[in-house]
N, C-alpha and C. Protein backbone atom coordinates (compact mmCIF):
# COMPACT_ATOMS: atom_id res chain seq x y z
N UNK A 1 15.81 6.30 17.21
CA UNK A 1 16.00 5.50 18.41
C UNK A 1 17.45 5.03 18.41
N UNK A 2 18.37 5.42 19.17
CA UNK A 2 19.82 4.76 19.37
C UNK A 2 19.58 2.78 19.72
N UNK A 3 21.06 2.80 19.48
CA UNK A 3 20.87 1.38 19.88
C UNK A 3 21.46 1.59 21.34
N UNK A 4 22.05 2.19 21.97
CA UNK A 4 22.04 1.80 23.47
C UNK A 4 20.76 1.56 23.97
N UNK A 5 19.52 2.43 23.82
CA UNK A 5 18.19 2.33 24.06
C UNK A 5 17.39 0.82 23.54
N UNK A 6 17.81 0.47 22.30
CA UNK A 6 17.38 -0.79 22.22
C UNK A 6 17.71 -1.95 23.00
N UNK A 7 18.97 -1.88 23.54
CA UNK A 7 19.46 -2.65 24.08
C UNK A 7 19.37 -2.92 25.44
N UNK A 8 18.76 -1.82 26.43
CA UNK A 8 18.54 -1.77 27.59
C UNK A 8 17.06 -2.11 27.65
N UNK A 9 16.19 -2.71 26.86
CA UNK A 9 15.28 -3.73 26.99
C UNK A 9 15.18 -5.35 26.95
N UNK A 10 14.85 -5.67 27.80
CA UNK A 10 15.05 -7.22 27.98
C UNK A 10 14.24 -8.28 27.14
N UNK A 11 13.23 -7.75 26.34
CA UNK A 11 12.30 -8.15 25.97
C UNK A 11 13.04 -8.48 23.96
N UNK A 12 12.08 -9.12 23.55
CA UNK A 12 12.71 -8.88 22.05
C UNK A 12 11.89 -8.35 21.03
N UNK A 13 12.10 -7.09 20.46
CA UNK A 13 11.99 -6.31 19.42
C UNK A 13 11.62 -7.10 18.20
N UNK A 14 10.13 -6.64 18.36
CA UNK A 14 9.53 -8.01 16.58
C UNK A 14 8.50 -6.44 16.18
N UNK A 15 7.80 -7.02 15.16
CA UNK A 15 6.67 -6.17 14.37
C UNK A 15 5.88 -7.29 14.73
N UNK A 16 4.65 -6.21 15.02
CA UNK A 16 3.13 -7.14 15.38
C UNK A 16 2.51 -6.11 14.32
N UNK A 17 1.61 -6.74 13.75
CA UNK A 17 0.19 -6.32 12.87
C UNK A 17 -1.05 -5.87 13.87
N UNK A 18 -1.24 -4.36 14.19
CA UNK A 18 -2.36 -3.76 14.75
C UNK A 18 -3.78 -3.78 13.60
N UNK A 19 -4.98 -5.00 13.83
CA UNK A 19 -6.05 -3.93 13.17
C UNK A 19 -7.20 -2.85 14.27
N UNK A 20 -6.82 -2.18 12.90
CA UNK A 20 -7.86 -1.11 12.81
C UNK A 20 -9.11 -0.51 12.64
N UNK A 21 -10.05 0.27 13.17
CA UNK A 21 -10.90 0.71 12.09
C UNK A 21 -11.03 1.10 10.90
N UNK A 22 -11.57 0.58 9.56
CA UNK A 22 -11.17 0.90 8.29
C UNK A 22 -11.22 2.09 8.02
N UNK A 23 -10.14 2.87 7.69
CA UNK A 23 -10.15 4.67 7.40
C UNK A 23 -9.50 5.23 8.18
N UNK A 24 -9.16 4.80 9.46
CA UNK A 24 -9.01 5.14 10.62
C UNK A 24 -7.45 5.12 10.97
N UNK A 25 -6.61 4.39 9.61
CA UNK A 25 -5.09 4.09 10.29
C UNK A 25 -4.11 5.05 9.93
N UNK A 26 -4.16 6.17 9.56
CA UNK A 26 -3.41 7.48 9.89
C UNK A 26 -3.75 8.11 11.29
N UNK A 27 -4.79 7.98 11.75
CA UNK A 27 -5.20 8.56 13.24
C UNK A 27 -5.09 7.40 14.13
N UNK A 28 -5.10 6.71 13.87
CA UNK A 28 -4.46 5.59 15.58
C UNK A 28 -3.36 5.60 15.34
N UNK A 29 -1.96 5.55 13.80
CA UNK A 29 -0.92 5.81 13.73
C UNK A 29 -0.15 7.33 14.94
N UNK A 30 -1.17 8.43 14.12
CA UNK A 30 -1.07 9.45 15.32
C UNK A 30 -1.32 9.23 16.63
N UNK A 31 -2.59 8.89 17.11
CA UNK A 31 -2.76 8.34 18.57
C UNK A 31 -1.80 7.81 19.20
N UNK A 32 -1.71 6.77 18.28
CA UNK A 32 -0.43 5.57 19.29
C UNK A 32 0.81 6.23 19.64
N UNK A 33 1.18 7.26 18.39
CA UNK A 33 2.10 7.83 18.74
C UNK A 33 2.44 9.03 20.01
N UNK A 34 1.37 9.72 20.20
CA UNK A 34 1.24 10.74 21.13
C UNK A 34 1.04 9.47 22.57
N UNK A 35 0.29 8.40 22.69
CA UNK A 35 0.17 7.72 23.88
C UNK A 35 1.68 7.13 24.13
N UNK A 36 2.69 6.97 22.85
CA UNK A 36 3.60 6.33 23.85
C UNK A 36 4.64 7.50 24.25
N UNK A 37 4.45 8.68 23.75
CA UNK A 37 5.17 10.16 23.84
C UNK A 37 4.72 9.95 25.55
N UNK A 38 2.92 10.29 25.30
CA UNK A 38 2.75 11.10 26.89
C UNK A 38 3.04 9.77 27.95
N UNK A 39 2.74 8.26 27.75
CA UNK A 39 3.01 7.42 28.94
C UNK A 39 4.55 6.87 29.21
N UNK A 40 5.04 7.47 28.27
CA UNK A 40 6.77 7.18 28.00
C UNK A 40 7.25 5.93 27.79
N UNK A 41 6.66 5.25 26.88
CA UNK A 41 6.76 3.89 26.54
C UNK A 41 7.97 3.90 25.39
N UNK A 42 8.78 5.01 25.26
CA UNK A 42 9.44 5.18 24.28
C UNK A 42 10.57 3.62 23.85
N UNK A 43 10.36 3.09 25.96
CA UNK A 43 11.96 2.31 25.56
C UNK A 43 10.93 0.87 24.91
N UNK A 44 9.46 0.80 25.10
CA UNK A 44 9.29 -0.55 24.55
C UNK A 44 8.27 -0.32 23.15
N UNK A 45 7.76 0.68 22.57
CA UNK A 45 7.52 0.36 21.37
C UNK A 45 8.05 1.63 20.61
N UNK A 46 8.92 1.60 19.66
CA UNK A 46 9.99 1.77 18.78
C UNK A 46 9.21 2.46 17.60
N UNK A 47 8.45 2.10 16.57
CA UNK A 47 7.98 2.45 15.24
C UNK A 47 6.51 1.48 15.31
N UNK A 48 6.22 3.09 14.43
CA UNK A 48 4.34 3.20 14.47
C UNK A 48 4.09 3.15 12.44
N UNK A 49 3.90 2.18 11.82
CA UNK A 49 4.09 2.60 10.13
C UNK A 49 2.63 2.05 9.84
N UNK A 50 2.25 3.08 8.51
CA UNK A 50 0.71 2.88 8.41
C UNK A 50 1.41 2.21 6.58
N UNK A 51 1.60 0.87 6.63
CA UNK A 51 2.05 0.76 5.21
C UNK A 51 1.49 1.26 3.69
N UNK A 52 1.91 2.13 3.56
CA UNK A 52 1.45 2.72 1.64
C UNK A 52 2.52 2.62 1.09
N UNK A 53 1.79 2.44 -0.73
CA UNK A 53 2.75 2.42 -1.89
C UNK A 53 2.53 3.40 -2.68
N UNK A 54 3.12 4.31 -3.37
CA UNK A 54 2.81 5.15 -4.27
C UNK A 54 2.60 4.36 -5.80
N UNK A 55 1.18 4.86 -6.08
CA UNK A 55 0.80 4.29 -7.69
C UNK A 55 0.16 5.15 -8.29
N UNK A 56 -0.08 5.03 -9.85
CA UNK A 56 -0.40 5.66 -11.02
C UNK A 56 -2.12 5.46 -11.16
N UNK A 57 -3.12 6.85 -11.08
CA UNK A 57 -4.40 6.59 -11.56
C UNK A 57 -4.07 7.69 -12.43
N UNK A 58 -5.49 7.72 -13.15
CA UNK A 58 -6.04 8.88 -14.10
C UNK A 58 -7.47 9.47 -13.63
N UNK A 59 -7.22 10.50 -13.29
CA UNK A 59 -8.08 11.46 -13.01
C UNK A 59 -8.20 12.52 -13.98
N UNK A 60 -9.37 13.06 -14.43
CA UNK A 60 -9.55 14.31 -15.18
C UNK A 60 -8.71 14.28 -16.47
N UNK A 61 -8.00 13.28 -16.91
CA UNK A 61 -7.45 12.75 -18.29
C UNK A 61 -5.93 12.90 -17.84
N UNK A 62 -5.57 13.46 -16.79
CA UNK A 62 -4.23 12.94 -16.60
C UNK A 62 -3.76 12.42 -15.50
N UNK A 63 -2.38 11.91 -15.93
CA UNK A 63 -2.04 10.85 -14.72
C UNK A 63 -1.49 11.68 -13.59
N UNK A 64 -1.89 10.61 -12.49
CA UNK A 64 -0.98 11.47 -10.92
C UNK A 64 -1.07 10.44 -10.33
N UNK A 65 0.00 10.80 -9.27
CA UNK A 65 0.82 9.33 -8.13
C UNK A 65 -0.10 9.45 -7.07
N UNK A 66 -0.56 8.43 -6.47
CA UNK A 66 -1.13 8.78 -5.01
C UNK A 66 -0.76 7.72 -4.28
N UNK A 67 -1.12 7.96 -2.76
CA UNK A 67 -0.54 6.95 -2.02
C UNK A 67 -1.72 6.25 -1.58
N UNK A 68 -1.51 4.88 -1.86
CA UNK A 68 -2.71 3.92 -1.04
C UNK A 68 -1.86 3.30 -0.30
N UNK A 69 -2.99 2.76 0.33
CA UNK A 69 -2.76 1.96 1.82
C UNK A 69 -2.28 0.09 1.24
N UNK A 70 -1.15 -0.19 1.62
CA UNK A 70 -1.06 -1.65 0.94
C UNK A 70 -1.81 -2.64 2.27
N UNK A 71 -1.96 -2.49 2.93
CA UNK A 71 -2.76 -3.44 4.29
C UNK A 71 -3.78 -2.11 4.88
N UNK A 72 -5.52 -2.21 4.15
CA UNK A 72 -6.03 -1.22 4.78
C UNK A 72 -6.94 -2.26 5.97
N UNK A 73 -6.95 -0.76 6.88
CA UNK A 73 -7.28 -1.58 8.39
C UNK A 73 -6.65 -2.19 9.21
N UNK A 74 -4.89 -1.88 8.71
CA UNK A 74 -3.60 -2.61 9.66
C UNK A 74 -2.82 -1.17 9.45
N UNK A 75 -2.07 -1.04 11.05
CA UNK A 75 -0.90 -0.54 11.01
C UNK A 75 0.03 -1.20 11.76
N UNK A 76 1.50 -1.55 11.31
CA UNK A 76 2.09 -1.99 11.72
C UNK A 76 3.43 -1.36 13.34
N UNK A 77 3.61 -1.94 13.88
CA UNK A 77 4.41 -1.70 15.51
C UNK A 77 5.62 -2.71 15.85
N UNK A 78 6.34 -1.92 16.19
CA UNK A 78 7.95 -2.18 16.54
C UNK A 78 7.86 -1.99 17.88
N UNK A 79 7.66 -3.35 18.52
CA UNK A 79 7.82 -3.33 19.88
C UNK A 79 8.30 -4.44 20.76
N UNK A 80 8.54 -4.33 21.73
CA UNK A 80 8.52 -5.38 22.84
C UNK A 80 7.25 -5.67 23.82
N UNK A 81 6.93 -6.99 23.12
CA UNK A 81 5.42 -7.69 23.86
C UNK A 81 5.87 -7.84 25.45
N UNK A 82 5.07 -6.56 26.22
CA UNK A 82 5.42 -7.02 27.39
C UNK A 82 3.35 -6.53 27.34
N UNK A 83 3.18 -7.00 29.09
CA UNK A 83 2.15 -6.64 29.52
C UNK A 83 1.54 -4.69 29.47
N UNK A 84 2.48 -3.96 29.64
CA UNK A 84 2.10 -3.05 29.61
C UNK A 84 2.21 -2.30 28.52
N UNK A 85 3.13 -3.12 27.69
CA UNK A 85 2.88 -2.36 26.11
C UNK A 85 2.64 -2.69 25.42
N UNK A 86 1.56 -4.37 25.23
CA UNK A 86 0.37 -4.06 24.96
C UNK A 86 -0.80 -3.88 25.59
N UNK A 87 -0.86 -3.47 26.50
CA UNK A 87 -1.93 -2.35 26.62
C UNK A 87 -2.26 -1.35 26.14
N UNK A 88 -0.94 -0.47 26.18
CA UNK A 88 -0.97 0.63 25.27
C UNK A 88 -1.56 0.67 24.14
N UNK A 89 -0.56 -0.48 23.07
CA UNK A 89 -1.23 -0.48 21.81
C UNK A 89 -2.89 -0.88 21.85
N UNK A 90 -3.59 -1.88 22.37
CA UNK A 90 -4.60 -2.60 22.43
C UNK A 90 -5.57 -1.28 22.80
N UNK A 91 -5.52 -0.54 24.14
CA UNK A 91 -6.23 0.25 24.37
C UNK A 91 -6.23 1.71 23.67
N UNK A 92 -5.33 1.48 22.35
CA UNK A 92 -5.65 3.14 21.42
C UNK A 92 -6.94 3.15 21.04
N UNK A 93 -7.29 4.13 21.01
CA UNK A 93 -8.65 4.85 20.28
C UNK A 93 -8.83 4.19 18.63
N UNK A 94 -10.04 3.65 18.64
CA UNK A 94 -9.75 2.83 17.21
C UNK A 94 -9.15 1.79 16.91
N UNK A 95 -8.53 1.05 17.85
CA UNK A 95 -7.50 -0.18 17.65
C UNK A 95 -8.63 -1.83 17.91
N UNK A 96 -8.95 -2.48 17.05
CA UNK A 96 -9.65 -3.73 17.66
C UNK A 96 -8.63 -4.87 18.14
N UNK A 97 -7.66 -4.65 18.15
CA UNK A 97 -7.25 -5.64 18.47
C UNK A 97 -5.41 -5.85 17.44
N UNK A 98 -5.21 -6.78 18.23
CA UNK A 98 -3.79 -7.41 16.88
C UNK A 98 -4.36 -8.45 16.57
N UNK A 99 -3.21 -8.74 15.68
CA UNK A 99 -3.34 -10.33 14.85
C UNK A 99 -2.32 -11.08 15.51
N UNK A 100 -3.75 -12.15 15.63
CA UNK A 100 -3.20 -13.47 15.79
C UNK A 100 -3.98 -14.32 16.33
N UNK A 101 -4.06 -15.25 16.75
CA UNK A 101 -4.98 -16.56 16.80
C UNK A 101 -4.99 -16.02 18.73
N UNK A 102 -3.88 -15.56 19.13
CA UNK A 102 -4.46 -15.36 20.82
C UNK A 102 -4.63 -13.58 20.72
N UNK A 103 -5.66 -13.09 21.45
CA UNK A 103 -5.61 -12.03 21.58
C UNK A 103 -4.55 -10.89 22.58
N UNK A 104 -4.02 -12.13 23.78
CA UNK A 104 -3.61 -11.60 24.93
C UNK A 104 -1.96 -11.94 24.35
N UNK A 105 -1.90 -12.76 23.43
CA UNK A 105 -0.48 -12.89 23.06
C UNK A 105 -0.62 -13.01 21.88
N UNK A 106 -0.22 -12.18 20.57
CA UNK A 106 -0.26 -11.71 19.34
C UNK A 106 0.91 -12.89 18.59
N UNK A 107 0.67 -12.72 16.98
CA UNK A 107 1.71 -13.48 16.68
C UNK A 107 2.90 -12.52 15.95
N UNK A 108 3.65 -12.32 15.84
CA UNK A 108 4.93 -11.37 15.48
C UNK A 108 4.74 -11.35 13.82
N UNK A 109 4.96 -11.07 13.13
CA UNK A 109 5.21 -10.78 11.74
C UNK A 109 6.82 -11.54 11.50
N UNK A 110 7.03 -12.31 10.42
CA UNK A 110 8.20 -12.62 10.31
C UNK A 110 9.17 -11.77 9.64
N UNK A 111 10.25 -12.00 9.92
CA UNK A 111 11.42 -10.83 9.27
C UNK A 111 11.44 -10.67 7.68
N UNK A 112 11.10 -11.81 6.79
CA UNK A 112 11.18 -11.73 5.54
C UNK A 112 9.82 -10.70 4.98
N UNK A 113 8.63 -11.49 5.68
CA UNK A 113 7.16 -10.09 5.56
C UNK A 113 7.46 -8.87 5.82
N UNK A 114 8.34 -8.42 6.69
CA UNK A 114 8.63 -7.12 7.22
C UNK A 114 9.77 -6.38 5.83
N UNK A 115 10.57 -7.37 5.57
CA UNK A 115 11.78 -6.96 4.87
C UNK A 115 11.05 -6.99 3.00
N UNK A 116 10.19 -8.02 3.29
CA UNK A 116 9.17 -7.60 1.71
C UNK A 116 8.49 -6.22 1.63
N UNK A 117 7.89 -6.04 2.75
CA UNK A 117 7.28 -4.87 2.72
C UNK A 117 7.70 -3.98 2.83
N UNK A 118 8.85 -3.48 3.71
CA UNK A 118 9.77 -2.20 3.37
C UNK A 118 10.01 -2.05 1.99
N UNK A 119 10.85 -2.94 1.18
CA UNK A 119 11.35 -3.09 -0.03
C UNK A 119 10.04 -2.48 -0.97
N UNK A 120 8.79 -2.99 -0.52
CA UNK A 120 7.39 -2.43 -1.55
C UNK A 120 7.05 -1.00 -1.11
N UNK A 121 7.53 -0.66 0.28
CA UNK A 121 7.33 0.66 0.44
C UNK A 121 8.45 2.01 -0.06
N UNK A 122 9.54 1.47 -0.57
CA UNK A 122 9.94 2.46 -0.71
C UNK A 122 10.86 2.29 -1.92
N UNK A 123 9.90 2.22 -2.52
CA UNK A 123 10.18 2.02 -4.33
C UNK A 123 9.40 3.53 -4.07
N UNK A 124 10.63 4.19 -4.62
CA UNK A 124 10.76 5.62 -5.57
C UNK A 124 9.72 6.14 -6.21
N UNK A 125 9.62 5.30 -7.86
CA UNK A 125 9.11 6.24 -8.72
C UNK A 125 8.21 4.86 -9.01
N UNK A 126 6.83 4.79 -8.59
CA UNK A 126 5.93 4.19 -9.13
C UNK A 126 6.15 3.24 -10.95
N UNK A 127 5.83 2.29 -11.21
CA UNK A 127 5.75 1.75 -12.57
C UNK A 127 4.22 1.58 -12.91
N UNK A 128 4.47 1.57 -14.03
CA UNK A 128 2.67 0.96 -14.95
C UNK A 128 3.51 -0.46 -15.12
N UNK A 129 2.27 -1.66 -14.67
CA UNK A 129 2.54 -2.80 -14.76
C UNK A 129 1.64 -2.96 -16.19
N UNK A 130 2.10 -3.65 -16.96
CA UNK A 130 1.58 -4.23 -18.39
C UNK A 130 1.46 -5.81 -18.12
N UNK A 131 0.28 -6.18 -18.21
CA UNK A 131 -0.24 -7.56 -18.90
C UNK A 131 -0.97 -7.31 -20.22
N UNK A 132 -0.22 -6.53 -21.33
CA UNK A 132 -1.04 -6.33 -22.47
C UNK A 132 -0.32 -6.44 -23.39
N UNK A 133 -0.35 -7.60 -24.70
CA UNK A 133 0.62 -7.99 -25.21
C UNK A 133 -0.34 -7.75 -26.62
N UNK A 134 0.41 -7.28 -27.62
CA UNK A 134 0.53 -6.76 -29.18
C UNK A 134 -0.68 -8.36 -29.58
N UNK A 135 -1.38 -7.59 -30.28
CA UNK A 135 -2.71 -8.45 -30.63
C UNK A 135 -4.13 -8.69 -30.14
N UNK A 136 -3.76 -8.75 -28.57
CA UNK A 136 -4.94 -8.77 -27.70
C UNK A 136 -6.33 -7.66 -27.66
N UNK A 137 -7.17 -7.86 -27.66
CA UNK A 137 -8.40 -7.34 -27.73
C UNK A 137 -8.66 -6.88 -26.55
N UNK A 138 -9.19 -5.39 -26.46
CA UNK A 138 -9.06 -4.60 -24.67
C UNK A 138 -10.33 -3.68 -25.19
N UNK A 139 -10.37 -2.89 -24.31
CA UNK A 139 -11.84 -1.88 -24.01
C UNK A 139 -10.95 -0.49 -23.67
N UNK A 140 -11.37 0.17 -24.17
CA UNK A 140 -11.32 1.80 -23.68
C UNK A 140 -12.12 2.33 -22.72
N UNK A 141 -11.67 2.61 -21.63
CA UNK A 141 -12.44 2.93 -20.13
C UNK A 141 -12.62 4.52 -19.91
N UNK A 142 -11.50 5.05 -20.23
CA UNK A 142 -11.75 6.25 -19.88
C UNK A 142 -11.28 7.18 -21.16
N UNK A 143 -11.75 8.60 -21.51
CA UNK A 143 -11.48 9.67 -22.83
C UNK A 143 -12.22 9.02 -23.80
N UNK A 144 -12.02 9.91 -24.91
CA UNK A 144 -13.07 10.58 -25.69
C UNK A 144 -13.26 8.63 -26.74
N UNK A 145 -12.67 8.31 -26.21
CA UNK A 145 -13.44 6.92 -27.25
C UNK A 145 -13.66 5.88 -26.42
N UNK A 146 -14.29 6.72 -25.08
CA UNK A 146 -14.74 5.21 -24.32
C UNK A 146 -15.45 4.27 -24.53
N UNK A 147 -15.34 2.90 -23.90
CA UNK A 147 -16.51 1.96 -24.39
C UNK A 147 -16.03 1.05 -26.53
N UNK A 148 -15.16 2.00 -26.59
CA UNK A 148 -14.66 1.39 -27.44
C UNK A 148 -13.74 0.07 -27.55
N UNK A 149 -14.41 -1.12 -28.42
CA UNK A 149 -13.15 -2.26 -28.01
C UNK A 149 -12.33 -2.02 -29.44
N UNK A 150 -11.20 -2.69 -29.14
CA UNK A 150 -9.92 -2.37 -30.29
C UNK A 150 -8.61 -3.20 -29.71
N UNK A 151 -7.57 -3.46 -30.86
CA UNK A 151 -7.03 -4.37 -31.08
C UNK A 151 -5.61 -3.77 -30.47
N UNK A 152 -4.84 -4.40 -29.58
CA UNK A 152 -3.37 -3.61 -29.57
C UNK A 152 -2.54 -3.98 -30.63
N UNK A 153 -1.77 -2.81 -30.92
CA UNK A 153 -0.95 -2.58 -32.29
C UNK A 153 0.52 -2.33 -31.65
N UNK A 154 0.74 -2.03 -30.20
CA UNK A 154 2.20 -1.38 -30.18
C UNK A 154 2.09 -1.55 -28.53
N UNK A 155 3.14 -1.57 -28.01
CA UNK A 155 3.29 -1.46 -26.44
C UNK A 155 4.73 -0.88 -26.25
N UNK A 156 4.18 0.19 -25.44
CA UNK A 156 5.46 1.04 -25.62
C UNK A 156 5.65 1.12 -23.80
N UNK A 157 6.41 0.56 -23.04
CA UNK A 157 6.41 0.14 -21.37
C UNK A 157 7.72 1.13 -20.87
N UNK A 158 7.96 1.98 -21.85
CA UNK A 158 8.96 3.06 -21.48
C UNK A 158 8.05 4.42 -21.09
N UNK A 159 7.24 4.75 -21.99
CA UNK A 159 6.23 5.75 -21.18
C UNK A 159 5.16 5.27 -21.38
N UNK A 160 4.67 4.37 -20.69
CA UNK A 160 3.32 3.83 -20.57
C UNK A 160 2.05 4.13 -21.59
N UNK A 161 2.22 3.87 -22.38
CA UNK A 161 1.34 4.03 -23.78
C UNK A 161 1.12 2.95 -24.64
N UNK A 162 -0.14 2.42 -25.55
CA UNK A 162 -0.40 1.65 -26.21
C UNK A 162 -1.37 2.14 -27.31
N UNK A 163 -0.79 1.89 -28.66
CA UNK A 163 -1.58 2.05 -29.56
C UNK A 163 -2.71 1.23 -30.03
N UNK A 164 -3.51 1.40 -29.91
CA UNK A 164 -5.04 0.46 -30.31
C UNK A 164 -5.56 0.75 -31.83
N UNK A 165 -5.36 0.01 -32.43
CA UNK A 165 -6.51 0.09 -33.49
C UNK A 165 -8.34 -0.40 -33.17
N UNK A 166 -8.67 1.18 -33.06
CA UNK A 166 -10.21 0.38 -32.90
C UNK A 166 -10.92 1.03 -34.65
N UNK A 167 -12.31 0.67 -34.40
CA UNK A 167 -12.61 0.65 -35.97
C UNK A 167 -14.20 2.31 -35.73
N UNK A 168 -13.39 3.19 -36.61
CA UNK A 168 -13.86 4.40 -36.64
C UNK A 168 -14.74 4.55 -37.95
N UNK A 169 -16.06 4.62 -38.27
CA UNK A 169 -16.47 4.47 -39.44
C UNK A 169 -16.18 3.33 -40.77
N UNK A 170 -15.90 2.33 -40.25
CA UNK A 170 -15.91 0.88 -40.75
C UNK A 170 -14.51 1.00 -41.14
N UNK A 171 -13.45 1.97 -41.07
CA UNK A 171 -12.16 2.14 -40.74
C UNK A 171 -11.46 1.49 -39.62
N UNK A 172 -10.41 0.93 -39.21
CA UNK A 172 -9.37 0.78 -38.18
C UNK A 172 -8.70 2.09 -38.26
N UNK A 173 -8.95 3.02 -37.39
CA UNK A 173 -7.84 4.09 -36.42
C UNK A 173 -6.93 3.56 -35.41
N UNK A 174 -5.51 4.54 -35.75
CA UNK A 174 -4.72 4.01 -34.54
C UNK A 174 -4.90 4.86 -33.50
N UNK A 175 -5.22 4.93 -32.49
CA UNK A 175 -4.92 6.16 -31.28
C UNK A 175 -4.44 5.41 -30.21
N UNK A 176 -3.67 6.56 -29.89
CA UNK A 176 -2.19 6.00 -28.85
C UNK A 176 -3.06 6.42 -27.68
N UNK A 177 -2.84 5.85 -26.21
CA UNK A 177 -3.29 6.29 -25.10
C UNK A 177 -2.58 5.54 -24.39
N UNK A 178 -2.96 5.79 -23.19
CA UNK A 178 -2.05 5.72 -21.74
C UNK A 178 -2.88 4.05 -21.31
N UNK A 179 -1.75 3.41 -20.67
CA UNK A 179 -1.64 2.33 -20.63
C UNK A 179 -3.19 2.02 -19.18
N UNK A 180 -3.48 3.24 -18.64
CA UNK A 180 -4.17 3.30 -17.43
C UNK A 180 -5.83 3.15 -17.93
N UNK A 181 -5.90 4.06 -19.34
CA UNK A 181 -6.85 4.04 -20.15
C UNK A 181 -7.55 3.11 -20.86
N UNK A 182 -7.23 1.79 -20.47
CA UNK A 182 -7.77 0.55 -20.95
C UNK A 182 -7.74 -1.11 -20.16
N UNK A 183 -8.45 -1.72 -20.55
CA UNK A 183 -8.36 -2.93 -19.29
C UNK A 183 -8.65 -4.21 -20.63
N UNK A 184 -7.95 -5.29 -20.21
CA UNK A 184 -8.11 -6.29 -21.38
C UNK A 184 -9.28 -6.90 -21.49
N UNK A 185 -10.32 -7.80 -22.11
CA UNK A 185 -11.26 -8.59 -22.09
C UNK A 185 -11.12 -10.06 -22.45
């Protein structure tokens, strides 16, 4: 979108919070987008974002990034609150409504929420967050010694790994595993 185009609207350019049907906010993202293509609402709503973060699960014993939804059942809109554009948004396929305490006049999202949430959306390379500190007592959730509780011995927050001593035949074993592979108690 140029800024001469922004500027030849009289109205002022905020983010409103659209909810959604839950599941549903990649396809009213699309919708909304093709309705303001075909009714040419181009000059009053600007950006259609379905907010996700990329994070770390374990599936099938190894790790992979996926994208979740950080507000599911919201997509967020860059527009100018006039009468006819929200209609647009209001009347997409799947849309219940915006947020805010009036329905017919929404409340805007503030610039710092908007400027937090970009900043959370477009972090790069995912991290493993650690609340697991050398000593603490945790559970093994997933691989071949699940259900096992055991003691942390090591925290290694450079490649996400922690060594556990759990007790193998009235033995303490150390086995190293992935930081995703255990939850504290």
């Amino acid at each position: 979108m140029s800024e001469v185009k922004k500027q030849e609207t009289n109205g002022i350019l905020q983010w409103f919070a659209v909810h959604t049907y839950a599941g549903y906010e990649d396809a009213v993202a699309r919708y909304l987008k093709q309705r303001v293509d075909s009714l040419e609402m181009n000059d009053k709503i600007f950006k259609i974002i379905v907010p996700k973060e990329k994070s770390i699960k374990i599936r099938g014993g190894k790790r992979i990034t996926v994208e979740e939804k950080i507000y599911p059942g919201y997509v967020l809109v860059q527009m100018v609150m006039e009468p006819d554009s929200w209609y647009v948004v209001r009347n997409t396929p799947r849309v219940t409504g915006f947020v805010g305490s009036d329905s017919t006049n929404p409340t805007p999202l503030s610039f710092e929420e908007i400027e937090s949430l970009m900043a959370r959306m477009g972090v790069k390379e995912p991290k493993v967050k650690f609340d697991i500190k050398v000593g603490e007592t945790i559970r093994i959730i997933d691989g071949p010694f699940k259900d096992y509780d055991g003691k942390v011995a090591e925290v290694d927050e450079g490649r996400g790994r922690v060594k556990v001593m759990i007790p193998v035949f009235g033995r303490d074993t150390a086995v190293e595993l992935d930081s995703l592979q255990i939850k504290k108690l």
